[in-house]
N, C-alpha and C. Protein backbone atom coordinates (compact mmCIF):
# COMPACT_ATOMS: atom_id res chain seq x y z
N UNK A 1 10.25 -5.82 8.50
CA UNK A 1 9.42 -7.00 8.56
C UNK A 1 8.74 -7.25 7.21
N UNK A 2 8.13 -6.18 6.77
CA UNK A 2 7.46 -5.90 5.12
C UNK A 2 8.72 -6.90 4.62
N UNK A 3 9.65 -6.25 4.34
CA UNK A 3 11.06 -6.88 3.22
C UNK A 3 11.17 -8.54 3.59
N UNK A 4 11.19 -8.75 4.41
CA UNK A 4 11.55 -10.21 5.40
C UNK A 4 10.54 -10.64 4.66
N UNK A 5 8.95 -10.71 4.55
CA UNK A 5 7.95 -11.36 4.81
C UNK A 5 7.92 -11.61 2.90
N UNK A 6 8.10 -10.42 2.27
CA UNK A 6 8.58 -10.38 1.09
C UNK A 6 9.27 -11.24 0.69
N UNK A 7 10.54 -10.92 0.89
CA UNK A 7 11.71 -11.78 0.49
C UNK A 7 11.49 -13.10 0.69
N UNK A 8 10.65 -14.04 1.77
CA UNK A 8 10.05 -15.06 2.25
C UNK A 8 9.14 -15.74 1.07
N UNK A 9 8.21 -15.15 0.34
CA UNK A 9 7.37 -15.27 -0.19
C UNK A 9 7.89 -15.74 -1.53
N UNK A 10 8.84 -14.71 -1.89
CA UNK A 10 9.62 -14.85 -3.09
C UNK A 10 10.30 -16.04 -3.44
N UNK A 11 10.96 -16.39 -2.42
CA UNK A 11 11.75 -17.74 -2.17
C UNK A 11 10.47 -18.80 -2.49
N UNK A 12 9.93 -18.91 -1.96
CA UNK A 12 8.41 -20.21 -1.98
C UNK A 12 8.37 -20.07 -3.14
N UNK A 13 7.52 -18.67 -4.14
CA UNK A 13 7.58 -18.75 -5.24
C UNK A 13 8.56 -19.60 -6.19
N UNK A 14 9.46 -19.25 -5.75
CA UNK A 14 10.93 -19.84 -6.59
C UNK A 14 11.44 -21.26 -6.46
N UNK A 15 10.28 -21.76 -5.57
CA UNK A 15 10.71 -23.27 -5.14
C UNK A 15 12.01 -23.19 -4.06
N UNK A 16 12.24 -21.85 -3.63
CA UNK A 16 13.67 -22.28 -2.54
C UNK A 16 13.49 -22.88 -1.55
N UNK A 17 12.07 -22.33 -1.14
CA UNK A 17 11.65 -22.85 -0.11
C UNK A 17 9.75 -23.63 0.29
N UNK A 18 10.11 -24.35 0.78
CA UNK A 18 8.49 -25.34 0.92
C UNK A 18 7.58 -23.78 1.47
N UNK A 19 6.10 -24.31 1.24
CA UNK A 19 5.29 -23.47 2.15
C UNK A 19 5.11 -23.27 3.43
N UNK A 20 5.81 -23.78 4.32
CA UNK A 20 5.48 -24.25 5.52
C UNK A 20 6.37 -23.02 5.45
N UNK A 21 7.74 -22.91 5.11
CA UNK A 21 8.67 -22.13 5.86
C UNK A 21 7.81 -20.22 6.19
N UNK A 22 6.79 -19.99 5.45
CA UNK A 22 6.13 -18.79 5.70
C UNK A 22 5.69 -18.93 7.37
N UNK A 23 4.97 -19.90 7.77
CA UNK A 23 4.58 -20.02 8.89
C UNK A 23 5.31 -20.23 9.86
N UNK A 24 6.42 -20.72 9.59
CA UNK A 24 8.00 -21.08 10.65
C UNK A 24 8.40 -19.28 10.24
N UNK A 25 8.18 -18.29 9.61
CA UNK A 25 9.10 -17.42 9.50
C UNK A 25 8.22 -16.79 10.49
N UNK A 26 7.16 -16.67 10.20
CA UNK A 26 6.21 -15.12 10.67
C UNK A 26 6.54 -15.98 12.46
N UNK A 27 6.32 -16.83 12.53
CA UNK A 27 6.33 -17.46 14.34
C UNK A 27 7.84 -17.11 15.11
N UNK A 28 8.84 -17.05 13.97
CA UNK A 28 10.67 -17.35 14.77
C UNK A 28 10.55 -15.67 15.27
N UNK A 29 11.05 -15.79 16.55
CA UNK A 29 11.56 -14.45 17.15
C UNK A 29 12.71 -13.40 15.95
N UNK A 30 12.88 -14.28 15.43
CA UNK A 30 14.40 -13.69 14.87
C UNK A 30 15.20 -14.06 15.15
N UNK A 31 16.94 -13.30 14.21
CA UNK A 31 16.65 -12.54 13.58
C UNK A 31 16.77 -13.24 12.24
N UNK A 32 16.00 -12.35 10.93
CA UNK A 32 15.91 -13.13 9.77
C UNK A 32 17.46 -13.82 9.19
N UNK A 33 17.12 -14.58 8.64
CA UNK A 33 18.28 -15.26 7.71
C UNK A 33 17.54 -15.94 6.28
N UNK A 34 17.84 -15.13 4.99
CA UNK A 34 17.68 -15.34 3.89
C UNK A 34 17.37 -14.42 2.72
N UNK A 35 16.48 -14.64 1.86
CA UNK A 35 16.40 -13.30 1.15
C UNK A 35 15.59 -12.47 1.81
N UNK A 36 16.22 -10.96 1.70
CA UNK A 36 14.87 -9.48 2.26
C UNK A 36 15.46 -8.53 1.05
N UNK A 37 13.97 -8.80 0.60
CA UNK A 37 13.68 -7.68 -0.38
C UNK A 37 14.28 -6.64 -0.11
N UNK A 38 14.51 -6.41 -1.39
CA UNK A 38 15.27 -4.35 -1.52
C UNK A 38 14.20 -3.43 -1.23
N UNK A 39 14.22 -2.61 -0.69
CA UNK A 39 13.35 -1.54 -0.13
C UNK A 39 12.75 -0.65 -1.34
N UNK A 40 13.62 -0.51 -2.22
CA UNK A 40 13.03 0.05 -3.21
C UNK A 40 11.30 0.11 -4.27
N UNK A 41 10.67 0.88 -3.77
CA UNK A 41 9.03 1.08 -4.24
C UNK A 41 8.35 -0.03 -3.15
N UNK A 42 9.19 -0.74 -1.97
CA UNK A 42 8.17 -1.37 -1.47
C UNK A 42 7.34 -0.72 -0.48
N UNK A 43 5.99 -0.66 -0.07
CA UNK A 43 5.06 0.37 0.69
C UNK A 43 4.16 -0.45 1.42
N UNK A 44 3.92 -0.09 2.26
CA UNK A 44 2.39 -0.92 3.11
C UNK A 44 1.26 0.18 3.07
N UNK A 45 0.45 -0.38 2.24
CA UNK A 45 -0.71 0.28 1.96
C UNK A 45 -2.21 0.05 2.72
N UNK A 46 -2.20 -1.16 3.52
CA UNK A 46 -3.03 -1.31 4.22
C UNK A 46 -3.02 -2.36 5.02
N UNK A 47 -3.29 -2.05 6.33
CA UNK A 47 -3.52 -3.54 7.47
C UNK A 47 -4.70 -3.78 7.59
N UNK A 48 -4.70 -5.32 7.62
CA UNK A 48 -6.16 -5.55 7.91
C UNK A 48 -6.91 -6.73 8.92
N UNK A 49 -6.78 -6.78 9.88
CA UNK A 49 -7.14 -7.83 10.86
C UNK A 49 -8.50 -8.10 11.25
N UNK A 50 -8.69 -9.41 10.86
CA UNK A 50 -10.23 -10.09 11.52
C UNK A 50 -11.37 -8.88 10.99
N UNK A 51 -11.40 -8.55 9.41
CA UNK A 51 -12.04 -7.73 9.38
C UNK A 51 -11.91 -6.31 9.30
N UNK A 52 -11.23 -5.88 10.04
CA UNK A 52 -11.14 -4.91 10.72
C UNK A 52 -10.19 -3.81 10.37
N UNK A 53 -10.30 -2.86 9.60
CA UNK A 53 -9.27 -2.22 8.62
C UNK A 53 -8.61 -1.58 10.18
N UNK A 54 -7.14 -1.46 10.07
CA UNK A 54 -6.63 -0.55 11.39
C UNK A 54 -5.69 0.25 10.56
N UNK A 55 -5.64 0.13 9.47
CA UNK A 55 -4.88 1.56 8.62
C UNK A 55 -4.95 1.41 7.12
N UNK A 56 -4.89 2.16 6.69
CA UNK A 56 -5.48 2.84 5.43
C UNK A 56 -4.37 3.79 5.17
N UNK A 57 -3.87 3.80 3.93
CA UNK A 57 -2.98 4.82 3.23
C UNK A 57 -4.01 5.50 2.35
């Protein structure tokens, strides 16, 4: 999901895709179709909801 949400972001950056498509991505059941980041050095270092740290590296 990290890589997906990534790869998503990247595209916008790049003009591939409008901004909207972040919010059409994170909502679609699946499954992805487009760029997903290479896994390589990517890490989730922290979640954070409404405040509310729920993990910490």
């Amino acid at each position: 999901m990290v890589r997906n949400i990534t790869g998503t972001l990247i595209d916008v950056a790049r003009g591939h895709l409008p901004e909207s498509a972040i919010d059409e991505r994170l909502a679609s059941p699946g499954p992805y179709r487009g760029y997903t980041a290479p896994g390589h050095g990517l890490t989730l270092m922290e979640v954070e909801f409404g405040g509310i740290k729920n993990y910490e590296l």
